[in-house]
C-alpha atoms as a PDB file:
ATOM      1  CA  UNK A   1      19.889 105.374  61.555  1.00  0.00           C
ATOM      2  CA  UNK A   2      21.727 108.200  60.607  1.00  0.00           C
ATOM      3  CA  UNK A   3      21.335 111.601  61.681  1.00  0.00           C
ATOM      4  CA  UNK A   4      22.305 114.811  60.861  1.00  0.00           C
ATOM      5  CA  UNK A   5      23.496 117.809  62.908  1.00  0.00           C
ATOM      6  CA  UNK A   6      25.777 120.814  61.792  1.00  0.00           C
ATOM      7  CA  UNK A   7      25.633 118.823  58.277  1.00  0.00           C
ATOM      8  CA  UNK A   8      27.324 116.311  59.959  1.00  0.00           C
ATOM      9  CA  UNK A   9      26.510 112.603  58.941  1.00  0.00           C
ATOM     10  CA  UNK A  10      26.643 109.880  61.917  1.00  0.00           C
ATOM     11  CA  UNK A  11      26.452 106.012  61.220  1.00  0.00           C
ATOM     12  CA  UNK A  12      27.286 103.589  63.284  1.00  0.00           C
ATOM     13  CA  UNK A  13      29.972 101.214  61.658  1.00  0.00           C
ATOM     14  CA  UNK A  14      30.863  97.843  62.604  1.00  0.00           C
ATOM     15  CA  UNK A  15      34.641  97.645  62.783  1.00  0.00           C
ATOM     16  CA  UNK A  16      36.923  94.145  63.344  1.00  0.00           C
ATOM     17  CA  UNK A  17      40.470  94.237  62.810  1.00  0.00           C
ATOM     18  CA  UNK A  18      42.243  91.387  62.710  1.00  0.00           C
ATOM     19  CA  UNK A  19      46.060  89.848  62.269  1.00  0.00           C
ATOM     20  CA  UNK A  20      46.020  87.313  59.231  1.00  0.00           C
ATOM     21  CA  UNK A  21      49.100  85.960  59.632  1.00  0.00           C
ATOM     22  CA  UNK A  22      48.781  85.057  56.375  1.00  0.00           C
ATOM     23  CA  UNK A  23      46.009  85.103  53.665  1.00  0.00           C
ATOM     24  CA  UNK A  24      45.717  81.717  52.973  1.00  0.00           C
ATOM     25  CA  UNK A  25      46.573  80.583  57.112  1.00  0.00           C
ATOM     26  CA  UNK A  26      43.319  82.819  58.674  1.00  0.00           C
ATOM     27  CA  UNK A  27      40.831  83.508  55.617  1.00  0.00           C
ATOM     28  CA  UNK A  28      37.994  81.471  56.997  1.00  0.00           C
ATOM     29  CA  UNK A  29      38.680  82.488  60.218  1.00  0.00           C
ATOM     30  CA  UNK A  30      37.483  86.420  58.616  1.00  0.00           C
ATOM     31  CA  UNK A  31      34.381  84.509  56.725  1.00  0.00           C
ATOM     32  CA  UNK A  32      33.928  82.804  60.009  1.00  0.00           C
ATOM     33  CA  UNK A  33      33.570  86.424  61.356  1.00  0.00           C
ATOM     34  CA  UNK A  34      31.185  87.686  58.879  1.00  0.00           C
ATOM     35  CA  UNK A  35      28.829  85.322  59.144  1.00  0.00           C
ATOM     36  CA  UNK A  36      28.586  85.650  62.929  1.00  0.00           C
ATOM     37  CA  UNK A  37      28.580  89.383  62.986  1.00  0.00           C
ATOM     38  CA  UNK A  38      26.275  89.847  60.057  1.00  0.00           C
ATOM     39  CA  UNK A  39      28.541  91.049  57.788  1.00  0.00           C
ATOM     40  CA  UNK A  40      30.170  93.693  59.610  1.00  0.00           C
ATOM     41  CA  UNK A  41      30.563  97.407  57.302  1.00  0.00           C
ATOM     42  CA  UNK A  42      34.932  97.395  57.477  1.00  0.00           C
ATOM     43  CA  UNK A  43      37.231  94.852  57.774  1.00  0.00           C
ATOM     44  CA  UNK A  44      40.765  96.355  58.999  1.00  0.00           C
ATOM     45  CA  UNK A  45      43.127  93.431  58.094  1.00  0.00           C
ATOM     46  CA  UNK A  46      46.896  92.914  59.048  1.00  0.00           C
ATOM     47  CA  UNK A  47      49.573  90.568  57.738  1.00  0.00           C
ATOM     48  CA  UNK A  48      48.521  89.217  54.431  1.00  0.00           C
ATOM     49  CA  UNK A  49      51.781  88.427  53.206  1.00  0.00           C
ATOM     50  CA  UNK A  50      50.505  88.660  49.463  1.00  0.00           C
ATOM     51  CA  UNK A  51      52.537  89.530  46.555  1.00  0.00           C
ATOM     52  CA  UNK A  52      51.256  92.156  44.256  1.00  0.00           C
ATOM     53  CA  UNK A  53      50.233  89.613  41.966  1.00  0.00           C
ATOM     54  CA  UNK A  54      48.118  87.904  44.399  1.00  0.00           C
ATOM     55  CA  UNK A  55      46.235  90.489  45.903  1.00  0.00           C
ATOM     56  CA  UNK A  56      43.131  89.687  43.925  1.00  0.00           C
ATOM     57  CA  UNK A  57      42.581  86.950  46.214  1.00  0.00           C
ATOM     58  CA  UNK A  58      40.589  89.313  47.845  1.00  0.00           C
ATOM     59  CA  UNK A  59      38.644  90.159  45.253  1.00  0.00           C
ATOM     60  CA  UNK A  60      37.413  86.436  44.344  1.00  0.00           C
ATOM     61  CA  UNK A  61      36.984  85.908  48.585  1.00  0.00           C
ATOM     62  CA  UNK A  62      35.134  88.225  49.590  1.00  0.00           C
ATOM     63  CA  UNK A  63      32.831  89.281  46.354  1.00  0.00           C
ATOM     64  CA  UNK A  64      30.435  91.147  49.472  1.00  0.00           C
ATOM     65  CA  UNK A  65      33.335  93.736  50.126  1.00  0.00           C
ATOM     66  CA  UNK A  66      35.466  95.806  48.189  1.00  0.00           C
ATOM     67  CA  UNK A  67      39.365  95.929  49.197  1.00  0.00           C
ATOM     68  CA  UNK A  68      41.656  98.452  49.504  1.00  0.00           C
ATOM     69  CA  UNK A  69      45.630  98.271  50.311  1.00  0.00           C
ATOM     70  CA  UNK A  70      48.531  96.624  49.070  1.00  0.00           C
ATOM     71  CA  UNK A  71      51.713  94.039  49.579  1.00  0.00           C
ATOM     72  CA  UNK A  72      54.678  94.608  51.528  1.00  0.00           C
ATOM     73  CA  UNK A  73      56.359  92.301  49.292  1.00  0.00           C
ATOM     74  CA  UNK A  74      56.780  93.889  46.209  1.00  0.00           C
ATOM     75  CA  UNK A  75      60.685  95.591  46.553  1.00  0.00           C
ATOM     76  CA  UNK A  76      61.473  91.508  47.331  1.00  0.00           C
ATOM     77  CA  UNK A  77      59.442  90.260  44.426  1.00  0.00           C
ATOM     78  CA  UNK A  78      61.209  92.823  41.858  1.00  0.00           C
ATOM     79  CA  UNK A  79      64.368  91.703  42.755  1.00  0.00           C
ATOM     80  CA  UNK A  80      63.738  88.438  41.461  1.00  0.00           C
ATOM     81  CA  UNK A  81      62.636  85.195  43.217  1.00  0.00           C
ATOM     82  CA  UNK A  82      60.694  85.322  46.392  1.00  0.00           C
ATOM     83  CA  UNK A  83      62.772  84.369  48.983  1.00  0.00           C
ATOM     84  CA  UNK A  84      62.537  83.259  52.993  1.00  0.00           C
ATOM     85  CA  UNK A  85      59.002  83.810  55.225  1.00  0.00           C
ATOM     86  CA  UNK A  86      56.966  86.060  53.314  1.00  0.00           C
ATOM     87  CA  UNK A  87      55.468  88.956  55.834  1.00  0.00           C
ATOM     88  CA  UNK A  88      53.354  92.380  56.224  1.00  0.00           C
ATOM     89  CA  UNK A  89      51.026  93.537  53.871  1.00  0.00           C
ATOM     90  CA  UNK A  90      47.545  95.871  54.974  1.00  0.00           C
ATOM     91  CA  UNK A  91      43.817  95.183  53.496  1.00  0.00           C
ATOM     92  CA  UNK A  92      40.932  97.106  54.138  1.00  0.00           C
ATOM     93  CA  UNK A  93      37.821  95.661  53.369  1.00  0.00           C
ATOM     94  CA  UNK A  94      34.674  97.783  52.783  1.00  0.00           C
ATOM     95  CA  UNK A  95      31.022  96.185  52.573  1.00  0.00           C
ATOM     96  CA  UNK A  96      29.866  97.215  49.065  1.00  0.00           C
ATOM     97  CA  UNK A  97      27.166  98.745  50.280  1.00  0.00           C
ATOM     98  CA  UNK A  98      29.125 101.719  51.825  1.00  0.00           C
ATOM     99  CA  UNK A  99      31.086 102.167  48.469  1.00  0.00           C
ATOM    100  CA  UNK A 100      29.138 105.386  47.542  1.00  0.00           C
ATOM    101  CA  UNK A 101      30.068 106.480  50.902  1.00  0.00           C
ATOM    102  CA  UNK A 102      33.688 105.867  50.842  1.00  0.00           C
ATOM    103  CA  UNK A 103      36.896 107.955  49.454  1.00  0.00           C
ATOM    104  CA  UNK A 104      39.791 106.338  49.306  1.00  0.00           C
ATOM    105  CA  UNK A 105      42.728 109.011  51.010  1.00  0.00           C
ATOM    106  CA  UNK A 106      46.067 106.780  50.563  1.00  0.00           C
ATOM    107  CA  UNK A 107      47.186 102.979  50.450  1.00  0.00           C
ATOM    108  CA  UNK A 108      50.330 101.775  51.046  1.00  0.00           C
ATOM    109  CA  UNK A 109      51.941  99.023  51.688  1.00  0.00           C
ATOM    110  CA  UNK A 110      51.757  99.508  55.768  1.00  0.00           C
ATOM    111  CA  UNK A 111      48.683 101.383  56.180  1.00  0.00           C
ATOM    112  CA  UNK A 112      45.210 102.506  54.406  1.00  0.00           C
ATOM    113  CA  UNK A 113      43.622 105.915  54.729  1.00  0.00           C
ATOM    114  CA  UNK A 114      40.133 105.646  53.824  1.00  0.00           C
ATOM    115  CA  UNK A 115      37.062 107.795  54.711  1.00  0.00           C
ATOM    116  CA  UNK A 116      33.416 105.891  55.549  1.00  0.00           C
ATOM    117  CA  UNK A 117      30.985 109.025  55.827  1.00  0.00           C
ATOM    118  CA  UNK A 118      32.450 111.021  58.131  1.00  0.00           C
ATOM    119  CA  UNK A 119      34.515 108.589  59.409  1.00  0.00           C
END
């Protein structure tokens, strides 16, 4: 329920971050997580290690949410060839439901500034 004092919106929001440690290494283990916490409302997601070009990965995963952040891999990729482990990369995921509720501050490719109500 949400209330309202001073014009000030309060929702509870379920929150679970989590360390990837790579997209395609700990996916399930964040479906896994939805489907036991009832699709929780954000999804604060570490260590991706997508490129730029990959990133919609999200997109076609988890169709429920809508993602916001980027790769940590993109001054290696436009130097040429990927090379070595790849690493980093931030994702925040937001249930679609909240969209009309969210404003997205900044993304980068180490952290996400987003705002959920007042949040």
């Amino acid at each position: 329920m949400a209330s309202n004092t001073n014009n000030a919106v309060t929702v509870p929001l379920n929150i679970i971050s989590f360390n990837l440690h790579g997209f395609q290494q700990d996916c399930s283990v964040v479906e896994d997580l939805t489907a036991i916490h009832s699709q929780p409302d954000i999804f604060l997601l570490q260590e991706h290690w997508l490129t730029p070009a990959t990133l919609s990965l999200f997109n076609s995963r988890f169709n429920g949410y809508t993602p916001f952040g980027g790769s940590a891999m993109s001054s290696c990729v436009e130097k040429g060839m990927l090379r070595g482990r790849p690493f980093g990369g931030v994702m925040t995921l937001v249930k679609n439901s909240l969209l009309r509720h969210t404003v997205a501050i900044h993304s980068d490719e180490c952290f996400v500034i987003i705002k959920v109500y007042n949040y």
